[in-house]
Protein backbone atom coordinates (compact mmCIF):
# COMPACT_ATOMS: atom_id res chain seq x y z
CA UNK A 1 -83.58 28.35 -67.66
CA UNK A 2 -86.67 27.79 -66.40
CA UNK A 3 -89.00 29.90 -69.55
CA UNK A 4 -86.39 27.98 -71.78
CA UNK A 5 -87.75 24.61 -71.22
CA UNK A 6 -91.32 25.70 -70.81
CA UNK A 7 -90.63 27.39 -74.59
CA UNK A 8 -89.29 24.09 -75.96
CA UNK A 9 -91.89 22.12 -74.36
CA UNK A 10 -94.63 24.60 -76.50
CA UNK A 11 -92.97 24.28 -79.59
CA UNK A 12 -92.92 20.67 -79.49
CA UNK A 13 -96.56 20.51 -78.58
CA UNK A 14 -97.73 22.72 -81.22
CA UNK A 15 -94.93 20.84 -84.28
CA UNK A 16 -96.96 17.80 -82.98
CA UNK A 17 -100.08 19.23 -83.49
CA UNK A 18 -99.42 20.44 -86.57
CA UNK A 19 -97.84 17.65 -88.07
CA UNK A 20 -100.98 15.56 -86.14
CA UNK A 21 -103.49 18.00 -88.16
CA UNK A 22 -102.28 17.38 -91.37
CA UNK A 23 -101.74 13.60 -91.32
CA UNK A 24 -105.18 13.33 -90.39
CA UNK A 25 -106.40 15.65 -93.47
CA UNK A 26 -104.15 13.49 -95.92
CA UNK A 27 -105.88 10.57 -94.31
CA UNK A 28 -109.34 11.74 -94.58
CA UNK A 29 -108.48 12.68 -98.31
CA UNK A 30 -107.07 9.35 -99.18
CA UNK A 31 -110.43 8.12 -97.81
CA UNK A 32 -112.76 10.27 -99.45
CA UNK A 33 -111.45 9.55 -102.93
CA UNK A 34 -111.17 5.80 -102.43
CA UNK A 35 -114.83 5.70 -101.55
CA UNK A 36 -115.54 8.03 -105.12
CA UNK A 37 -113.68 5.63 -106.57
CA UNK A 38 -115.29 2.61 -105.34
CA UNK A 39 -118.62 4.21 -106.53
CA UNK A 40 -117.89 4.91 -109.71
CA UNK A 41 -116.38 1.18 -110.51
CA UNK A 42 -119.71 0.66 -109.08
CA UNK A 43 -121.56 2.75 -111.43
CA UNK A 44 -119.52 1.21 -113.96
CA UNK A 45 -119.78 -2.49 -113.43
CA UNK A 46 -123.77 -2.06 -113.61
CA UNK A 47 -123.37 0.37 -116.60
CA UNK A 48 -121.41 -2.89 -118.15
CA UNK A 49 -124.10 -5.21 -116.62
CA UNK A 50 -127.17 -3.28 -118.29
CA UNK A 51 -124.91 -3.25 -121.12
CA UNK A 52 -124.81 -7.30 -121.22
CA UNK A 53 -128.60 -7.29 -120.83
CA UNK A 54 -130.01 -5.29 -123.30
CA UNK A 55 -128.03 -7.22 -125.96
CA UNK A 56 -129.56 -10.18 -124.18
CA UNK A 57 -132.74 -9.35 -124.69
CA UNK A 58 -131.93 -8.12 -128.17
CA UNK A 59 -130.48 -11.63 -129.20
CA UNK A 60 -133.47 -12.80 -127.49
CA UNK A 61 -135.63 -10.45 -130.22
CA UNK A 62 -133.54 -11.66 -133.12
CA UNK A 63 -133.73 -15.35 -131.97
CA UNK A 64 -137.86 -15.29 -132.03
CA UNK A 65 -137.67 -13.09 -135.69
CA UNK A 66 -135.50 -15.60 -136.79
CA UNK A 67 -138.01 -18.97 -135.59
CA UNK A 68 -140.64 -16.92 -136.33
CA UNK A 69 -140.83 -14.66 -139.36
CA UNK A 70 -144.03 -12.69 -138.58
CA UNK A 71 -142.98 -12.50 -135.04
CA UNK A 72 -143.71 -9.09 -133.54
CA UNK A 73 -144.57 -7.96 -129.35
CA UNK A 74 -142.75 -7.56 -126.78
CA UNK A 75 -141.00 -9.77 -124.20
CA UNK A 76 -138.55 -9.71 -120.96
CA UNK A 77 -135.90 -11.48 -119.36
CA UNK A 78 -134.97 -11.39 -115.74
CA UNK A 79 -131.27 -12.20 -114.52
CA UNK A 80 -129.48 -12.19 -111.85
CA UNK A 81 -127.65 -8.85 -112.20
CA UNK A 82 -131.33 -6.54 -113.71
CA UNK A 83 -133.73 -7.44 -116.12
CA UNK A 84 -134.48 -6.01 -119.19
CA UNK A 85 -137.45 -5.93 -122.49
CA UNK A 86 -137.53 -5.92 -125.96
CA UNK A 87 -140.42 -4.78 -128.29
CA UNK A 88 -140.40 -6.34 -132.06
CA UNK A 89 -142.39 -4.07 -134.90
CA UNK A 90 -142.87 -4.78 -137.97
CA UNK A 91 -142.36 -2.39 -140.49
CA UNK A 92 -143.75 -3.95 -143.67
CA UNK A 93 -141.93 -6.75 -145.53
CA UNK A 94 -139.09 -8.08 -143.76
CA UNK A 95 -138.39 -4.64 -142.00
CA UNK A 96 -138.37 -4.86 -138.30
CA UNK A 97 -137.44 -2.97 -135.63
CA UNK A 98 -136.31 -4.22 -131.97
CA UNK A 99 -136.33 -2.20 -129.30
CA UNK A 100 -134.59 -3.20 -126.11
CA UNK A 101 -134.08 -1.78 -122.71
CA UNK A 102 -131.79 -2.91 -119.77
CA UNK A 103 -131.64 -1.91 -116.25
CA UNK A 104 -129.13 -2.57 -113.17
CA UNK A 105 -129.52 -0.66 -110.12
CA UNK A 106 -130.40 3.01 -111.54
CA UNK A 107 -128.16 2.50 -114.71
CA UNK A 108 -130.40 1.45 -117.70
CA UNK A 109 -129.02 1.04 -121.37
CA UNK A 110 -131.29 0.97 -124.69
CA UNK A 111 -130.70 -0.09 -127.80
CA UNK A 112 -132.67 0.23 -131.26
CA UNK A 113 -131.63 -2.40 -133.66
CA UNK A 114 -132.80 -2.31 -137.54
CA UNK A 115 -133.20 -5.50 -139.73
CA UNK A 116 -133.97 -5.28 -143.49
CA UNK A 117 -134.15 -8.89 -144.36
CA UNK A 118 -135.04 -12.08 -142.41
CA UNK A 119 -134.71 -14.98 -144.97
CA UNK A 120 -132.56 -16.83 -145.18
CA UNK A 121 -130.84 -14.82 -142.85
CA UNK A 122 -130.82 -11.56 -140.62
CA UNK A 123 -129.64 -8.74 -141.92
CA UNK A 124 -129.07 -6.04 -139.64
CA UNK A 125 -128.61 -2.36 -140.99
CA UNK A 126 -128.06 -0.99 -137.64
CA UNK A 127 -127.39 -2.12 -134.03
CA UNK A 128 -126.57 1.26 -131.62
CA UNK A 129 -127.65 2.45 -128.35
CA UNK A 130 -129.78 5.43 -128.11
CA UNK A 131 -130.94 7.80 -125.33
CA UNK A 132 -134.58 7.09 -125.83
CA UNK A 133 -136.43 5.19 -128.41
């Protein structure tokens, strides 16, 4: 009777352990992927916020082309979420080409924007981001 209860009492112990052991590994898991998935909003909010400011700056580009025909150079604009640059060239006639770059954090975006005409208006043959300009 004795070894019966001694028995029961191990079986309990080690169901308790057991079922301890793996509530703590579901735990930990359910852990570990909220944190990945707190970094990658992360990741992704600045990837939106870089987004924001390069087109910034590009507006910024456009604005100056458009006040100032022959304008071409460079400029920046710093914000509270990253800052960001633009370069304007000029390639012959009304042909221009902005270059812009954004950064948050580590996450920086670029786009390469093509106008064709300035007067009376802007015309923009292509606006898309690009790896490297």
């Amino acid at each position: 009777m004795w070894y019966s209860t001694v028995e029961g009492g191990y079986i309990t112990l080690v169901s308790v352990l057991i079922i301890g052991a793996i509530g703590i590994t579901i735990t930990l898991s359910l852990i570990l992927l909220g944190i990945e998935s707190s970094r990658t909003t992360f990741s992704a909010d600045q990837s939106h916020q870089g987004r924001a400011l390069v087109n910034a700056c590009t507006e910024e580009a456009l604005e100056l082309i458009r006040t100032t025909t022959s304008f071409t150079g460079s400029g920046n604009l710093t914000l509270p979420q990253g800052s960001c640059s633009y370069t304007v060239a000029n390639q012959g006639a009304e042909n221009r080409v902005v270059n812009a770059s954004g950064s948050v954090g580590t996450n920086v975006r670029k786009v390469k924007v093509i106008i064709s005409k300035i007067n009376p208006t802007i015309q923009i043959v292509s606006w898309q981001e690009v790896a490297d300009f």
